[in-house]
PDB file of N, CA and C in Angstrom:
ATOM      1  N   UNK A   1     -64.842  58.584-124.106  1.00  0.00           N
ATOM      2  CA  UNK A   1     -65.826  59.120-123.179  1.00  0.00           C
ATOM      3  C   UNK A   1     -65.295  59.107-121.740  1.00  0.00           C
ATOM      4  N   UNK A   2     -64.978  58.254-121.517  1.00  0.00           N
ATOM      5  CA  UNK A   2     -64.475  57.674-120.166  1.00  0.00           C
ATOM      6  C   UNK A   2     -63.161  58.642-119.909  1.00  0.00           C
ATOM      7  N   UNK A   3     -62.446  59.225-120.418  1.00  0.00           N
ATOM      8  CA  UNK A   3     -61.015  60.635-120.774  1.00  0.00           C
ATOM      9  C   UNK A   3     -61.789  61.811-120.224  1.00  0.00           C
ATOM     10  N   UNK A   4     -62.917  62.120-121.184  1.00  0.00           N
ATOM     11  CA  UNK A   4     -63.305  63.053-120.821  1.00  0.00           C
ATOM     12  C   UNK A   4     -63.835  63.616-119.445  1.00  0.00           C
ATOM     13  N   UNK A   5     -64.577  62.405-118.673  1.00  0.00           N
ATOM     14  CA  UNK A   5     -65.225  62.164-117.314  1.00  0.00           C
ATOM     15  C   UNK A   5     -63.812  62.737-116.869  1.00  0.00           C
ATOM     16  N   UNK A   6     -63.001  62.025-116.883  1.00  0.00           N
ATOM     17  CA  UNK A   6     -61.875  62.151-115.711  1.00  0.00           C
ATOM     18  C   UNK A   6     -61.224  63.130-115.798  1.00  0.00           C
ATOM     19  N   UNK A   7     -61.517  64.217-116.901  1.00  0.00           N
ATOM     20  CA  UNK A   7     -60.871  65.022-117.185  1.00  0.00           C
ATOM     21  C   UNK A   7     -61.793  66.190-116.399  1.00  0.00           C
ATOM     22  N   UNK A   8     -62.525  66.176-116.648  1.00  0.00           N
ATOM     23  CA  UNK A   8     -63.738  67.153-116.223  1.00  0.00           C
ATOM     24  C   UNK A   8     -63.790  67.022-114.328  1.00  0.00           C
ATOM     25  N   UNK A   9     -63.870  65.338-113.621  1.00  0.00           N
ATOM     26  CA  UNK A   9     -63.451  65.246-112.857  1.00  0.00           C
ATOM     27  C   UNK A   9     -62.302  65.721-111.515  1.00  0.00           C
ATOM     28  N   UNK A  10     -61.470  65.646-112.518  1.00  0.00           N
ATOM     29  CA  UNK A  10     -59.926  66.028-112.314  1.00  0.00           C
ATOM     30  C   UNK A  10     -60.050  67.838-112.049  1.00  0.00           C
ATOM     31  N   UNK A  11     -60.603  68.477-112.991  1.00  0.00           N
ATOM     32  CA  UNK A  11     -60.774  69.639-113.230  1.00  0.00           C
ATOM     33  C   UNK A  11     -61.552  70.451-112.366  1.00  0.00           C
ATOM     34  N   UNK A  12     -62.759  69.931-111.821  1.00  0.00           N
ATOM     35  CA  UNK A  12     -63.275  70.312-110.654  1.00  0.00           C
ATOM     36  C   UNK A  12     -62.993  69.615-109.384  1.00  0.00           C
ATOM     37  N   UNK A  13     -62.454  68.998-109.188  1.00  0.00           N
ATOM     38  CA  UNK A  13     -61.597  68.579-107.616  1.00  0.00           C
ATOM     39  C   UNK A  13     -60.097  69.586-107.769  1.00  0.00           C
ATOM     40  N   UNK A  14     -58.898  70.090-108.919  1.00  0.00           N
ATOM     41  CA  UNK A  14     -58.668  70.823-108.904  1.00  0.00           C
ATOM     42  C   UNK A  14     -58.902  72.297-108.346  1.00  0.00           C
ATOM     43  N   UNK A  15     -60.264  72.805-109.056  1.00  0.00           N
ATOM     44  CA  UNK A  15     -60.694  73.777-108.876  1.00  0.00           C
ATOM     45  C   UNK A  15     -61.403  74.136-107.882  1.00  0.00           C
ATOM     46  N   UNK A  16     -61.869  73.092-106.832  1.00  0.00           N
ATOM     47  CA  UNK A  16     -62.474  73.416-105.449  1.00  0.00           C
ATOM     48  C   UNK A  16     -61.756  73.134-104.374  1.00  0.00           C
ATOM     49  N   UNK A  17     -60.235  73.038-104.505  1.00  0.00           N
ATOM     50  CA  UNK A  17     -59.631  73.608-103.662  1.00  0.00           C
ATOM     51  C   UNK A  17     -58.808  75.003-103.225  1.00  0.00           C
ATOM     52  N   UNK A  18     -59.308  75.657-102.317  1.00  0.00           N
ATOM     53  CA  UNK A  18     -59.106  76.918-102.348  1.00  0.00           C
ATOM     54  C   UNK A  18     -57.758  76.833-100.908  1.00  0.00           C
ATOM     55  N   UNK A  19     -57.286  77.554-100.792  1.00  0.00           N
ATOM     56  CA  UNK A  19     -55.772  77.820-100.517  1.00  0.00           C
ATOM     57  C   UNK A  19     -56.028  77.773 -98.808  1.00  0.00           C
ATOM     58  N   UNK A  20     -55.667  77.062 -97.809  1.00  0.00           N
ATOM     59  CA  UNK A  20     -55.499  77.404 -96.549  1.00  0.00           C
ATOM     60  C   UNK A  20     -54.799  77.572 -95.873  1.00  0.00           C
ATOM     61  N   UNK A  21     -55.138  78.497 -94.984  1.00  0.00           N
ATOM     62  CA  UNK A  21     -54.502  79.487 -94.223  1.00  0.00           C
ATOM     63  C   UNK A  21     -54.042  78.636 -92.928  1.00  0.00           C
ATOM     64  N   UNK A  22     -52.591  79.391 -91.937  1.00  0.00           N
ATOM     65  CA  UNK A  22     -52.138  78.873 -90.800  1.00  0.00           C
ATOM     66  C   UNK A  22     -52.767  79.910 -90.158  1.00  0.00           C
ATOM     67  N   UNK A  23     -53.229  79.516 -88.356  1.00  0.00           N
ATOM     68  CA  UNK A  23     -53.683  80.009 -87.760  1.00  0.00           C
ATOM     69  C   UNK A  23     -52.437  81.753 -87.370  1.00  0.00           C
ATOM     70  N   UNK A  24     -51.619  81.723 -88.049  1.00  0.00           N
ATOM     71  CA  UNK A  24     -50.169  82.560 -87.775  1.00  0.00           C
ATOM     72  C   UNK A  24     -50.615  83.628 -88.843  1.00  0.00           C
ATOM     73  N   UNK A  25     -51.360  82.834 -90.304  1.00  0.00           N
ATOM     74  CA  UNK A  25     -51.427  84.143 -91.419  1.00  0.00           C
ATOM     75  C   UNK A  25     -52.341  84.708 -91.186  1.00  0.00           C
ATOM     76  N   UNK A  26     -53.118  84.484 -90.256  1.00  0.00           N
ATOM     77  CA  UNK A  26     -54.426  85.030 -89.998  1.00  0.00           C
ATOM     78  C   UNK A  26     -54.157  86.085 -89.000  1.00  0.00           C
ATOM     79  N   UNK A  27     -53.271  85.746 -87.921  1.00  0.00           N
ATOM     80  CA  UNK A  27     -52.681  86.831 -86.788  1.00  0.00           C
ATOM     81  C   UNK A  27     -52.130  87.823 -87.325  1.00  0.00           C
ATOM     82  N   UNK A  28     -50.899  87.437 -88.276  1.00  0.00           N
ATOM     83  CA  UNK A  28     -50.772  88.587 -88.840  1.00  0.00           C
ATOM     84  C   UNK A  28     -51.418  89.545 -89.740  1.00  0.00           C
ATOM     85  N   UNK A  29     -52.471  89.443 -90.281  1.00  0.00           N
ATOM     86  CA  UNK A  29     -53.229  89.813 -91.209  1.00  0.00           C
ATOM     87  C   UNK A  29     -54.487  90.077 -91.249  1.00  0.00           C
ATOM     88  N   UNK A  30     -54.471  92.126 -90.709  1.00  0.00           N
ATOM     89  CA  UNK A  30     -55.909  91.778 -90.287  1.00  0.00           C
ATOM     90  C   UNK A  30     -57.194  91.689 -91.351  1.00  0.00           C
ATOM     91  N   UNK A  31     -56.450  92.391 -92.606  1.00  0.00           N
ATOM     92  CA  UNK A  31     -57.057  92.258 -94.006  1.00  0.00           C
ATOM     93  C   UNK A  31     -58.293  90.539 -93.716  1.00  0.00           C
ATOM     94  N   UNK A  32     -56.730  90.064 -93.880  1.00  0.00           N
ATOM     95  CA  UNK A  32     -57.404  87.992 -94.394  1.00  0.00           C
ATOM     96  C   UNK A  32     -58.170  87.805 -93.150  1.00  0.00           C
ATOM     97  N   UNK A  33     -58.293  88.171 -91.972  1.00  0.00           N
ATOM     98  CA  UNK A  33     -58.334  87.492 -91.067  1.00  0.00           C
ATOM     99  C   UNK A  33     -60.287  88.078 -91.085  1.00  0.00           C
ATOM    100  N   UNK A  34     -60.250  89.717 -91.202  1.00  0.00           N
ATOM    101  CA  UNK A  34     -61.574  89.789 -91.322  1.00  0.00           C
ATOM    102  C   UNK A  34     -62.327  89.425 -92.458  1.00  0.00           C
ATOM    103  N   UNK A  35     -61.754  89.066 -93.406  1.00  0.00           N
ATOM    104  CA  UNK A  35     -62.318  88.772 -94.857  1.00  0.00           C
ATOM    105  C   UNK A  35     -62.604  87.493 -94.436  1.00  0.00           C
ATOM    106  N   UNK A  36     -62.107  86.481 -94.317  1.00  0.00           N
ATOM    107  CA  UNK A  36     -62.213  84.863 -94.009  1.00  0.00           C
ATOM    108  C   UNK A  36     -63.346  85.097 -92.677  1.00  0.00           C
ATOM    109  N   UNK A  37     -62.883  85.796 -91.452  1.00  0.00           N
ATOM    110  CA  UNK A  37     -64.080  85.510 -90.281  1.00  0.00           C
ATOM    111  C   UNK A  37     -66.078  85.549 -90.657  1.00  0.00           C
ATOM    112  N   UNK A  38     -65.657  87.044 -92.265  1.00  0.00           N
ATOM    113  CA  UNK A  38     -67.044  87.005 -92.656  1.00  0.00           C
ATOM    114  C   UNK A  38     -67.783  86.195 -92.958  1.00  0.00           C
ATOM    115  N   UNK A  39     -66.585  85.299 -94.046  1.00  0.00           N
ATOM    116  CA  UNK A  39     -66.699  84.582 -94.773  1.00  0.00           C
ATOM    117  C   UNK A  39     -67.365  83.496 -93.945  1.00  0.00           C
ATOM    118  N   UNK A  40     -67.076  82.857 -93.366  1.00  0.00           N
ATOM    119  CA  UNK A  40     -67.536  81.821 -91.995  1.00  0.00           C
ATOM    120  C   UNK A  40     -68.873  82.025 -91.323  1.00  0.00           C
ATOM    121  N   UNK A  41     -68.806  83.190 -90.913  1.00  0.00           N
ATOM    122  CA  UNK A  41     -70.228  84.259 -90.176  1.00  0.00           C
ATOM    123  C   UNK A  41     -71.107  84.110 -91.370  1.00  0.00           C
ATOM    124  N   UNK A  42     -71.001  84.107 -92.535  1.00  0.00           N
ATOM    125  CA  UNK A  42     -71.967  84.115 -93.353  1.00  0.00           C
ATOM    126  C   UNK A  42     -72.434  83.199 -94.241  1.00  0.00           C
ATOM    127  N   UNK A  43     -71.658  81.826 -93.847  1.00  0.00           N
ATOM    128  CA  UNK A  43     -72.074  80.722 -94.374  1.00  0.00           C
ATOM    129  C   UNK A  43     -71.490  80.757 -95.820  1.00  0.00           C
ATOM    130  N   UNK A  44     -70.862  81.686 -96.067  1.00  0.00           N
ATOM    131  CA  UNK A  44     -69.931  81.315 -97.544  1.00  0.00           C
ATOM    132  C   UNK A  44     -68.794  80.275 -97.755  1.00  0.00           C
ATOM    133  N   UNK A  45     -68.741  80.430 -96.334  1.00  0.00           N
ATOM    134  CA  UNK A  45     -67.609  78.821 -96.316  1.00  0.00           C
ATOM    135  C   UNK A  45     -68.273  78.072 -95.021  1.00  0.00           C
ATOM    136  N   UNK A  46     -67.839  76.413 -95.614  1.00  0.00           N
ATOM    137  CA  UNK A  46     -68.480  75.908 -94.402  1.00  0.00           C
ATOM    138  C   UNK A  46     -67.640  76.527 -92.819  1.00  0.00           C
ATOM    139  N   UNK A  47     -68.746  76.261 -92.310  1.00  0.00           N
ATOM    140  CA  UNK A  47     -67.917  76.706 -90.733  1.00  0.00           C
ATOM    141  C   UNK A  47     -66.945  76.076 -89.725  1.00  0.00           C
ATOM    142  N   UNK A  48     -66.580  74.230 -90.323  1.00  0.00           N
ATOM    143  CA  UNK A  48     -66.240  73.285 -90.219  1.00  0.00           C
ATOM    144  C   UNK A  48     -64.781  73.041 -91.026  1.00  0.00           C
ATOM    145  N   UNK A  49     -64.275  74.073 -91.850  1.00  0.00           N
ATOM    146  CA  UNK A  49     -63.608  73.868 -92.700  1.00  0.00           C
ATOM    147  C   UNK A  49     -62.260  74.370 -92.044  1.00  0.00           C
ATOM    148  N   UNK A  50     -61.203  73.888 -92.622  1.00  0.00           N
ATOM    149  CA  UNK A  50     -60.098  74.322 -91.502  1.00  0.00           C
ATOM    150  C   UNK A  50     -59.914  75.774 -91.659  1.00  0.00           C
ATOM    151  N   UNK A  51     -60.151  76.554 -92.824  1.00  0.00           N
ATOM    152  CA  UNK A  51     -59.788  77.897 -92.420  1.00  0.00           C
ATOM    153  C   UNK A  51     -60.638  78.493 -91.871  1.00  0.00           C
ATOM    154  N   UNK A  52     -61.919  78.299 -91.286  1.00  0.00           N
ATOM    155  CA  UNK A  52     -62.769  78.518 -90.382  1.00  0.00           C
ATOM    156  C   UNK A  52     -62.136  78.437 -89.251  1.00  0.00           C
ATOM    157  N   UNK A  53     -61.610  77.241 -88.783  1.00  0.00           N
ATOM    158  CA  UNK A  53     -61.195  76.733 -87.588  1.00  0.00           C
ATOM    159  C   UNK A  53     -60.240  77.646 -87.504  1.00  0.00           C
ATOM    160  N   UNK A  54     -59.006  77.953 -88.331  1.00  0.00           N
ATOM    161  CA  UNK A  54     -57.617  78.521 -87.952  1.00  0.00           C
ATOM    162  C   UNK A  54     -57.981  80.009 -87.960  1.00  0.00           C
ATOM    163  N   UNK A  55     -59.118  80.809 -88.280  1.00  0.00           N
ATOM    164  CA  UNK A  55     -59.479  82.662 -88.375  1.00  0.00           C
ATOM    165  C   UNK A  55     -60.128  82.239 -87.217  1.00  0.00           C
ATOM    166  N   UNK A  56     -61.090  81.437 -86.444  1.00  0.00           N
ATOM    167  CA  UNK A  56     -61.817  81.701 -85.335  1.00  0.00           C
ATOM    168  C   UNK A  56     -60.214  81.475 -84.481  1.00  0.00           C
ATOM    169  N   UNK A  57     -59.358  80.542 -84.472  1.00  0.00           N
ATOM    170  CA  UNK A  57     -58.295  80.010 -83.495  1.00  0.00           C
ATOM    171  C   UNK A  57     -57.418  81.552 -83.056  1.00  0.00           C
ATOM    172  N   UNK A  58     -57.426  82.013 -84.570  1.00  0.00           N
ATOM    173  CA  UNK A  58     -56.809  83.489 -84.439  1.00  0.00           C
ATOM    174  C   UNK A  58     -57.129  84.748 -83.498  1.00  0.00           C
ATOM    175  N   UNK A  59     -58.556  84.090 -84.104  1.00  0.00           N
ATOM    176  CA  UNK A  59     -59.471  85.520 -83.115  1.00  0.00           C
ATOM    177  C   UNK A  59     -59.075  85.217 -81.628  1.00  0.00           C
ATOM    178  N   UNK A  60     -59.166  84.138 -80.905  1.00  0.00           N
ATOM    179  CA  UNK A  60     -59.097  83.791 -79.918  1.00  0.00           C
ATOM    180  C   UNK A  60     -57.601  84.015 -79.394  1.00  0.00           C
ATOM    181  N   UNK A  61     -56.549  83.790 -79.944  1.00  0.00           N
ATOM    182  CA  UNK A  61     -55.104  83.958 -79.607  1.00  0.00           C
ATOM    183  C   UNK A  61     -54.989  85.396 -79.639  1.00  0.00           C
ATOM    184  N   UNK A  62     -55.759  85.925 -80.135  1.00  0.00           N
ATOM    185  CA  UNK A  62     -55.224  87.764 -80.423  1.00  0.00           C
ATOM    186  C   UNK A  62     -55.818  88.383 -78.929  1.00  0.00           C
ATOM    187  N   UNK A  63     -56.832  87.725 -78.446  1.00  0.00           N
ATOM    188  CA  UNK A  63     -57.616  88.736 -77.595  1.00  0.00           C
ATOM    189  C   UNK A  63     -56.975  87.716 -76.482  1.00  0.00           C
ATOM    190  N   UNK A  64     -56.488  87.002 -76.395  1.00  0.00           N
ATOM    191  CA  UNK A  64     -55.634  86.392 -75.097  1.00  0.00           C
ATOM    192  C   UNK A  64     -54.461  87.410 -74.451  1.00  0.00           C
ATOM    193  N   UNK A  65     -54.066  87.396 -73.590  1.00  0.00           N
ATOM    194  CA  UNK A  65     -53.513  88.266 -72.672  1.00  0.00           C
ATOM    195  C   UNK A  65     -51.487  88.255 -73.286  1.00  0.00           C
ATOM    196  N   UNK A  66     -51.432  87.055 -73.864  1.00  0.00           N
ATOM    197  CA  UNK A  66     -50.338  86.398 -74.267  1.00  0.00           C
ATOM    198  C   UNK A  66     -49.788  87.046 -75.427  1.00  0.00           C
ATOM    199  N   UNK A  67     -50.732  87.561 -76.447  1.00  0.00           N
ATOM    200  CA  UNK A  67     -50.718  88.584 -77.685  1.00  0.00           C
ATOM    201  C   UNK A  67     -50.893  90.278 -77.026  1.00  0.00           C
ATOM    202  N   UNK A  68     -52.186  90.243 -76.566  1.00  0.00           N
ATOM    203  CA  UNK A  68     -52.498  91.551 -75.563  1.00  0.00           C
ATOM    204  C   UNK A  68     -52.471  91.501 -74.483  1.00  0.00           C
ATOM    205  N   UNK A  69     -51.653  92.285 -73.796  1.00  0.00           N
ATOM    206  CA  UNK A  69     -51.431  92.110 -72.032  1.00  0.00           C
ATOM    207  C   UNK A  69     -52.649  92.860 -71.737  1.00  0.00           C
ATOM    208  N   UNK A  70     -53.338  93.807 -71.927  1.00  0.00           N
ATOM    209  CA  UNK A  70     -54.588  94.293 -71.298  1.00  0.00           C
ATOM    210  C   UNK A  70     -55.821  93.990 -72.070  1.00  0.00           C
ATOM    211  N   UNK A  71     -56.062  92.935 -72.470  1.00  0.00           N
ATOM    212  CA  UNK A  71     -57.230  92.217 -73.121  1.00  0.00           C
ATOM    213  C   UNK A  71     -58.057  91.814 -72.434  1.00  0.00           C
ATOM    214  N   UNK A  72     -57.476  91.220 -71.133  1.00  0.00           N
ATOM    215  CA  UNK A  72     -58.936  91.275 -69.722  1.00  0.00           C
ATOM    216  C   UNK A  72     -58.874  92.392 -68.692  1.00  0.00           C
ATOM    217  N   UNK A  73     -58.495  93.507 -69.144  1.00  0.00           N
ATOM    218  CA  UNK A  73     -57.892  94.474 -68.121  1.00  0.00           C
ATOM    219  C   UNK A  73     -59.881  94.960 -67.691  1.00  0.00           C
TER     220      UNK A  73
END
């Protein structure tokens, strides 16, 4: 009995980790970057979660002057 728990255990801590992103794959990618920002905006992922953190970090580095020179033009 006690196999099985840990197996089942094992199996969903496996399976609820989903793959995260660098604040870099998100810059390049505007596909992931708007798919994940929805994702966040809509409470499908927590908003606290690091790939939350690294698609909002993105958004913010893209519209900086440093990526776009006329972004505060």
């Amino acid at each position: 009995m006690k196999k099985i728990l840990i197996l089942i255990t094992t199996m969903f801590l496996f399976g609820c980790n989903e793959k995260t992103y660098t604040v870099s794959d998100f810059e390049n990618n505007k596909e992931l970057r708007d798919e994940y920002n929805k994702k966040c905006q809509n409470g499908e992922i927590d908003g606290d979660s690091l790939n939350c953190k690294n698609v909002f970090d993105a958004l913010i580095s893209i519209e900086t002057p440093k990526h776009n020179p006329h972004a505060w033009d």
